[in-house]
Protein backbone atom coordinates (compact mmCIF):
# COMPACT_ATOMS: atom_id res chain seq x y z
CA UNK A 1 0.00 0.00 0.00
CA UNK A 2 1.22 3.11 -0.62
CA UNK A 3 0.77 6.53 2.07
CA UNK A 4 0.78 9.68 0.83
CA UNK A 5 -0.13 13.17 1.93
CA UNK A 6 -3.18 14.21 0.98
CA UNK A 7 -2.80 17.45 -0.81
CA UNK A 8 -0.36 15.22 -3.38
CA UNK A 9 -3.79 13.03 -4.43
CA UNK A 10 -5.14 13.27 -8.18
CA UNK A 11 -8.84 14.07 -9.06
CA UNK A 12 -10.91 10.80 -8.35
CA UNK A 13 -8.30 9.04 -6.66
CA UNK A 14 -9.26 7.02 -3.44
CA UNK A 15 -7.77 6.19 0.08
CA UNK A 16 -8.02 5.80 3.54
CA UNK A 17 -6.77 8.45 6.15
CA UNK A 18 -3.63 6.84 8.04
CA UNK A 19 -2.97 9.95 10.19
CA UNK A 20 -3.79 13.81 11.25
CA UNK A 21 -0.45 15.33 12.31
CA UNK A 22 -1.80 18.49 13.81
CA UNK A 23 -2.92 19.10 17.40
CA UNK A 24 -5.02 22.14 18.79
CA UNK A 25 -7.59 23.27 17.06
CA UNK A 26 -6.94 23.05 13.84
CA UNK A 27 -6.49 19.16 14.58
CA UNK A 28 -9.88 19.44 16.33
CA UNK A 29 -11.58 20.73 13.37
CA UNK A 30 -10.38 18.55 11.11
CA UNK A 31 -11.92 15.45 13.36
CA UNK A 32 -15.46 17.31 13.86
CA UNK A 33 -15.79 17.23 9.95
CA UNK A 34 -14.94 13.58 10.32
CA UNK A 35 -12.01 13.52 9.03
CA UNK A 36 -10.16 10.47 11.17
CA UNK A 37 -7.94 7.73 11.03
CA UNK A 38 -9.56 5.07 9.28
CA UNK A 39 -12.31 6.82 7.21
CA UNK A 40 -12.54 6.05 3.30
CA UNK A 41 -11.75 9.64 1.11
CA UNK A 42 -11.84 10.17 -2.78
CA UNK A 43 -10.40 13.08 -4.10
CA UNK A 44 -13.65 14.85 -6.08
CA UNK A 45 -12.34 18.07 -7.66
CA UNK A 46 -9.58 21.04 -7.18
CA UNK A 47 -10.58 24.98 -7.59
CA UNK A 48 -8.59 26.15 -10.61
CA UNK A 49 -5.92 26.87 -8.46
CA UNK A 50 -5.82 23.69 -6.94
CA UNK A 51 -7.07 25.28 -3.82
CA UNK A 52 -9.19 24.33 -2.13
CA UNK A 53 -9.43 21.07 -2.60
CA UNK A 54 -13.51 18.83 -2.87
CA UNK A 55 -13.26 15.77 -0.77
CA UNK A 56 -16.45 12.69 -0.83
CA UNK A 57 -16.25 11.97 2.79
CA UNK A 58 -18.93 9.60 3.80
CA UNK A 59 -21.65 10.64 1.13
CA UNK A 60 -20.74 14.25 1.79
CA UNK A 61 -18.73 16.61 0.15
CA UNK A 62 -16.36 18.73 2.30
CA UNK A 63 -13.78 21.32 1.02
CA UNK A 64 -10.50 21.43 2.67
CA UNK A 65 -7.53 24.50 1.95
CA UNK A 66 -4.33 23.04 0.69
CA UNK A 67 -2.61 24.07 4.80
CA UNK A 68 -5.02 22.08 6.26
CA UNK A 69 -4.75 18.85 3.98
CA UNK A 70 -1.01 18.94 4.62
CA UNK A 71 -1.28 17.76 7.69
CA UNK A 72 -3.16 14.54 6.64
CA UNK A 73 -1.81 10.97 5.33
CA UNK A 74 -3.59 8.88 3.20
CA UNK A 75 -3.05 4.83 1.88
CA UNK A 76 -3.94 4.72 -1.29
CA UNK A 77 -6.39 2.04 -2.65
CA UNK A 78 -5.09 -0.23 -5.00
CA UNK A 79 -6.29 -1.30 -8.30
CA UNK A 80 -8.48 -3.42 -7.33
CA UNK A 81 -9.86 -1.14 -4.92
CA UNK A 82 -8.98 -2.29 -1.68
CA UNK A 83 -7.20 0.02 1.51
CA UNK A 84 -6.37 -1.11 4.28
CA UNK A 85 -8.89 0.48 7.07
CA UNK A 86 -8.11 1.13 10.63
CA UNK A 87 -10.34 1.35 13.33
């Protein structure tokens, strides 16, 4: 499986969140949206500037600001669609 940081995932491209390496409230925030270890992510869409960027979070859609998705690690599915989740 391969981990990568979020802001570095392509347009449709799936994973699972590894880690959130922030604390405070930043950190907090980015839990309250849901966004924890474990949860299944696809990348839908980046503003023209690639900021921010449109993540399907658990048949939502949530925007997140390239800053904040730097702090977040993802394993990649693989072809055949299967990631590794941690609960």
């Amino acid at each position: 499986m391969t981990r990568i940081n979020l802001r570095r995932m392509a347009r449709n491209q799936s994973g699972v969140i590894v880690a959130i390496k922030v604390a405070g409230e930043l950190g907090q925030r980015i839990r309250e949206m849901g966004l924890v270890p474990g949860t299944r992510i696809t990348v839908q869409g980046r503003a023209p500037l690639n900021d921010p960027v449109a993540l399907r979070v658990m048949g939502g859609v949530l925007t997140l600001r390239n800053n904040e998705a730097d702090y977040i690690d993802v394993e990649l599915e693989t072809a055949d669609g299967a990631a590794r989740e941690r609960m």
